[in-house]
Protein backbone atom coordinates (compact mmCIF):
# COMPACT_ATOMS: atom_id res chain seq x y z
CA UNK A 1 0.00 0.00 0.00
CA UNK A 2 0.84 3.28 -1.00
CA UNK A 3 1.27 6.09 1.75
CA UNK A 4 0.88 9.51 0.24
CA UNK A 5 2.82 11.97 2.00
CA UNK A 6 1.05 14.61 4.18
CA UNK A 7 2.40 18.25 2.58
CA UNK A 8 2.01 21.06 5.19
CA UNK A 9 -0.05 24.37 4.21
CA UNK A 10 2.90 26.04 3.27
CA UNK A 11 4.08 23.43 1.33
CA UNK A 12 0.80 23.16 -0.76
CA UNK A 13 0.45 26.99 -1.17
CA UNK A 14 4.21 26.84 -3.12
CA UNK A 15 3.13 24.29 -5.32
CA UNK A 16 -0.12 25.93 -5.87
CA UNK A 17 2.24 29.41 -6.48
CA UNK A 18 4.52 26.63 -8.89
CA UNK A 19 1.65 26.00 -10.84
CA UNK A 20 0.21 29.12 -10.94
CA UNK A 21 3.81 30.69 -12.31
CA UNK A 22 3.18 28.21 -15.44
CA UNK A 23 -0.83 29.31 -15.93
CA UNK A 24 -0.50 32.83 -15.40
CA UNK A 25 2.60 33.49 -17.89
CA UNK A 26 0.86 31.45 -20.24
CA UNK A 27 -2.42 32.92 -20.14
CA UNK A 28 -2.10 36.09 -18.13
CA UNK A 29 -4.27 36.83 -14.92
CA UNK A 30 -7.52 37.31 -16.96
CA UNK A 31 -7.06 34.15 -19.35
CA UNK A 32 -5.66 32.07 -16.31
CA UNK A 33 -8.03 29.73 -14.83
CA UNK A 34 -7.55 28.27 -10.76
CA UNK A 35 -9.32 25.15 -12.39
CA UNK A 36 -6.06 24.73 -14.86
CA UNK A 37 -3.39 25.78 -11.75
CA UNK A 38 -5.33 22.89 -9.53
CA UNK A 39 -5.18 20.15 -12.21
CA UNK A 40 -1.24 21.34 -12.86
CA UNK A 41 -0.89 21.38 -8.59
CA UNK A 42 -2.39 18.29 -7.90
CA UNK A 43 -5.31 19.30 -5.79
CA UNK A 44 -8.80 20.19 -6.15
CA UNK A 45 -9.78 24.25 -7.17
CA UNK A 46 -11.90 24.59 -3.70
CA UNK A 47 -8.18 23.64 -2.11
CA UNK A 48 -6.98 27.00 -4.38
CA UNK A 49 -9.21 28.66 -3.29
CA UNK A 50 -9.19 27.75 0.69
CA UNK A 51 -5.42 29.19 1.23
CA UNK A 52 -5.26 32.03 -1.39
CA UNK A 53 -9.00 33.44 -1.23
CA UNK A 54 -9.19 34.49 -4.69
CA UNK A 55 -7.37 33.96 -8.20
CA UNK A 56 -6.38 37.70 -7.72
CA UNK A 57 -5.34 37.24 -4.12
CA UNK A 58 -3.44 33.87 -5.91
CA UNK A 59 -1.63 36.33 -8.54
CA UNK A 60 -0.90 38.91 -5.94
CA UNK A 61 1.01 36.49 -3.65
CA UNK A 62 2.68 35.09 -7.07
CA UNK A 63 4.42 38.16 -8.57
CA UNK A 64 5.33 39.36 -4.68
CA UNK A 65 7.00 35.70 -4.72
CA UNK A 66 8.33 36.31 -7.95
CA UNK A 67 10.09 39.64 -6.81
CA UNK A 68 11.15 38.10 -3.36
CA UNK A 69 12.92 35.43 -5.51
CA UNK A 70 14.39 38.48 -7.97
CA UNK A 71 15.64 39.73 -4.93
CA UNK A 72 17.34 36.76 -3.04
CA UNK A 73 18.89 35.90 -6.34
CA UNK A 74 20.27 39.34 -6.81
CA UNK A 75 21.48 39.35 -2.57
CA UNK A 76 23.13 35.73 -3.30
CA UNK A 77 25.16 37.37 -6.68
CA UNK A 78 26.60 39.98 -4.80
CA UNK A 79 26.97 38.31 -1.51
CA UNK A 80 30.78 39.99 -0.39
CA UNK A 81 30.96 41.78 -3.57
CA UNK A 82 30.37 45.89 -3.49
CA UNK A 83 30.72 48.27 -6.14
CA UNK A 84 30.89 47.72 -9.86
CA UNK A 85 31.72 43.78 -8.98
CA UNK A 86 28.67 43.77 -7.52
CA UNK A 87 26.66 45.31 -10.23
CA UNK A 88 28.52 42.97 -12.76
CA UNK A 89 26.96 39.73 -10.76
CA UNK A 90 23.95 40.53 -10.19
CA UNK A 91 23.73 41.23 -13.91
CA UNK A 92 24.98 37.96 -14.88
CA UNK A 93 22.76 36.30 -12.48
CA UNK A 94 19.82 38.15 -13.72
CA UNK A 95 20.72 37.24 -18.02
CA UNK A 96 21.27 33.53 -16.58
CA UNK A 97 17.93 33.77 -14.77
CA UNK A 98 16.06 35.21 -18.24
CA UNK A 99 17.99 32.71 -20.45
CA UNK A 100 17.12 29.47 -18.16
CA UNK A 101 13.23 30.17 -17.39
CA UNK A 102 11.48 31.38 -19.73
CA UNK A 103 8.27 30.78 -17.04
CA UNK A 104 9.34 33.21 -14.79
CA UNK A 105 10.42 35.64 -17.81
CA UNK A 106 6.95 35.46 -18.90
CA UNK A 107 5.24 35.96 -15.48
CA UNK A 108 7.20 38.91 -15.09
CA UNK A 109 5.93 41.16 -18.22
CA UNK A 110 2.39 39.63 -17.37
CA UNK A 111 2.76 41.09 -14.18
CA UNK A 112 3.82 44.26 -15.62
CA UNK A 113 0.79 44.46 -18.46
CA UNK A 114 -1.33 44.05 -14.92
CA UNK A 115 -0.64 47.05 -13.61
CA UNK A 116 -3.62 49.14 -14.86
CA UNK A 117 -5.12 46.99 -11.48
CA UNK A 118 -4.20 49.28 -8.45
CA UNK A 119 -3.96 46.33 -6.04
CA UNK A 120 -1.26 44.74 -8.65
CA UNK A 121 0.67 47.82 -9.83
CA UNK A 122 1.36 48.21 -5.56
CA UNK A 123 3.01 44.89 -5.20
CA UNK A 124 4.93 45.34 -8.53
CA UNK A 125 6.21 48.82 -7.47
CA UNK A 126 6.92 47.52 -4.06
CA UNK A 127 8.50 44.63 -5.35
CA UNK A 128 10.32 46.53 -7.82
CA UNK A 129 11.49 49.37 -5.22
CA UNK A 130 12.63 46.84 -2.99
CA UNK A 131 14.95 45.55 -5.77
CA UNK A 132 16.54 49.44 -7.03
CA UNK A 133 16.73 49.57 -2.82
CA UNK A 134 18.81 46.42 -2.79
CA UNK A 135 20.46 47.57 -6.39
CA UNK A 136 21.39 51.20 -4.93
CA UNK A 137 22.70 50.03 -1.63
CA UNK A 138 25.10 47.50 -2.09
CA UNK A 139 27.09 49.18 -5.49
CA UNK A 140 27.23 52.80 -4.27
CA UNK A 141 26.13 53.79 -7.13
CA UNK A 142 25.49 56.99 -8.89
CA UNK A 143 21.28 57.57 -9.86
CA UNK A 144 22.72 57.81 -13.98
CA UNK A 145 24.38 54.67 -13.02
CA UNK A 146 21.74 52.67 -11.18
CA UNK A 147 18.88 54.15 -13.95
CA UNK A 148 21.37 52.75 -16.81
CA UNK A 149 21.57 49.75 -15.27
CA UNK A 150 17.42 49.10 -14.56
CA UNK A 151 17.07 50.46 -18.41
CA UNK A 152 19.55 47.53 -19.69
CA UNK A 153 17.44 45.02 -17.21
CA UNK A 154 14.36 45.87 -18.82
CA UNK A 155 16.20 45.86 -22.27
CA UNK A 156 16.85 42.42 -21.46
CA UNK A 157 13.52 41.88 -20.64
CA UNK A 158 12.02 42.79 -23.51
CA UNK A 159 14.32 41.08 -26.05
CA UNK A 160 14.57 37.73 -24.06
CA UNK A 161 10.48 37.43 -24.14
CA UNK A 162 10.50 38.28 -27.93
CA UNK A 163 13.56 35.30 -27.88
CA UNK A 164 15.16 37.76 -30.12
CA UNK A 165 19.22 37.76 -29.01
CA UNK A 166 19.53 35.50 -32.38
CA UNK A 167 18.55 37.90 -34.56
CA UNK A 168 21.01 40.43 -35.59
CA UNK A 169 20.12 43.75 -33.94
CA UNK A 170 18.79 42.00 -31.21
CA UNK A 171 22.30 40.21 -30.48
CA UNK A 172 23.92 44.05 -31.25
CA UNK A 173 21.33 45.61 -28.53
CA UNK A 174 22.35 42.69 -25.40
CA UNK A 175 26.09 42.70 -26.22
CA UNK A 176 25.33 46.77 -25.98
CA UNK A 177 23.61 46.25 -22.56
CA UNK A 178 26.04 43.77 -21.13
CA UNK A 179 29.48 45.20 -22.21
C-alpha cells in the first residue's frame, strides 16, 4: 500500500504558487483559470481557493514571490561583492535567470501588463522598489548609473520574451547592454 505523503499548508500553497507561475505566464491573470493551476498542482480548485482566497489574491502572492525570488537571487550574486563587482553579478545572475526560465520571464511582463489593477501595480512597485533599494545600496552607485543599469534590465527583458538575441540587432542591442 501506497502512503501519500502529508504536505504542510505552506508546502501546498508553493506548489499551488509553482503551478500558478506556469498558468499565469501562459495565459495572463484574466485568461488564467484556478481550475487549470489545480489540475497542474495536484489538488482540487476549492483547495486553491481555501489558502489564497481568490485567483487575484493567488496572482498577488505570485508576482510578490516572484520579486522576493528576484531579490534573493540578486542578494546571493553579490553576496561579499560591493561596487561595480557587484553590479557585474547581479547582472549575470539576472541574463542567466532570463535565459534558463522562460516561465518566470513570462510571469514577469504579465505582471507588468497588470498594472492598470491598483492592487497589482502596488506589489509590482513595491517589489520593484525593494529591488533598485537592494540595487542602490550595495554598489554605491550613482542615480545615472543605477537608472542605466534598470534600463539595460528591462532591455533584457524585452528582447529575451520576444527570444530575439539571435537575430542580428537584437544580439547588437544585449552585447550593448552587457558590455
Amino acid at each position: 500500500m501506497v502512503v501519500a505523503e502529508r504536505k504542510s499548508k505552506e508546502e501546498r500553497r508553493e506548489e499551488i504558487l509553482d503551478a500558478a507561475l506556469a498558468v499565469f505566464a501562459e495565459q495572463g491573470l484574466h485568461g488564467a483559470s484556478t481550475e487549470e493551476i489545480a489540475r497542474r498542482a495536484g489538488i482540487s480548485q476549492p483547495y486553491v481557493f481555501r489558502l489564497f482566497g481568490t485567483k487575484k489574491a493567488l496572482y498577488l502572492a505570485l508576482v510578490a514571490r516572484c520579486f522576493r525570488q528576484t531579490l534573493e537571487l540578486m542578494q546571493r550574486a553579490a553576496e561579499g561583492k560591493r561596487g561595480e563587482e557587484a553590479l557585474k553579478a547581479i547582472g549575470t545572475a539576472y541574463g542567466e535567470l532570463l535565459q534558463s526560465d522562460r516561465f518566470y520571464l513570462r510571469a514577469q511582463m504579465q505582471a507588468y501588463a497588470a498594472c492598470e489593477d491598483a492592487e497589482i501595480a502596488a506589489v509590482v512597485r513595491n517589489g520593484y522598489g525593494d529591488l533598485v533599494t537592494y540595487v542602490e545600496r550595495v554598489s554605491g552607485a550613482s542615480t545615472e548609473e543605477i537608472s542605466s543599469f534598470f534600463a539595460h534590465g528591462m532591455l533584457l527583458n524585452v528582447l529575451a520574451s520576444m527570444d530575439a538575441a539571435g537575430e542580428g540587432w537584437g544580439a547588437r542591442l544585449v552585447d550593448g547592454c552587457t558590455d
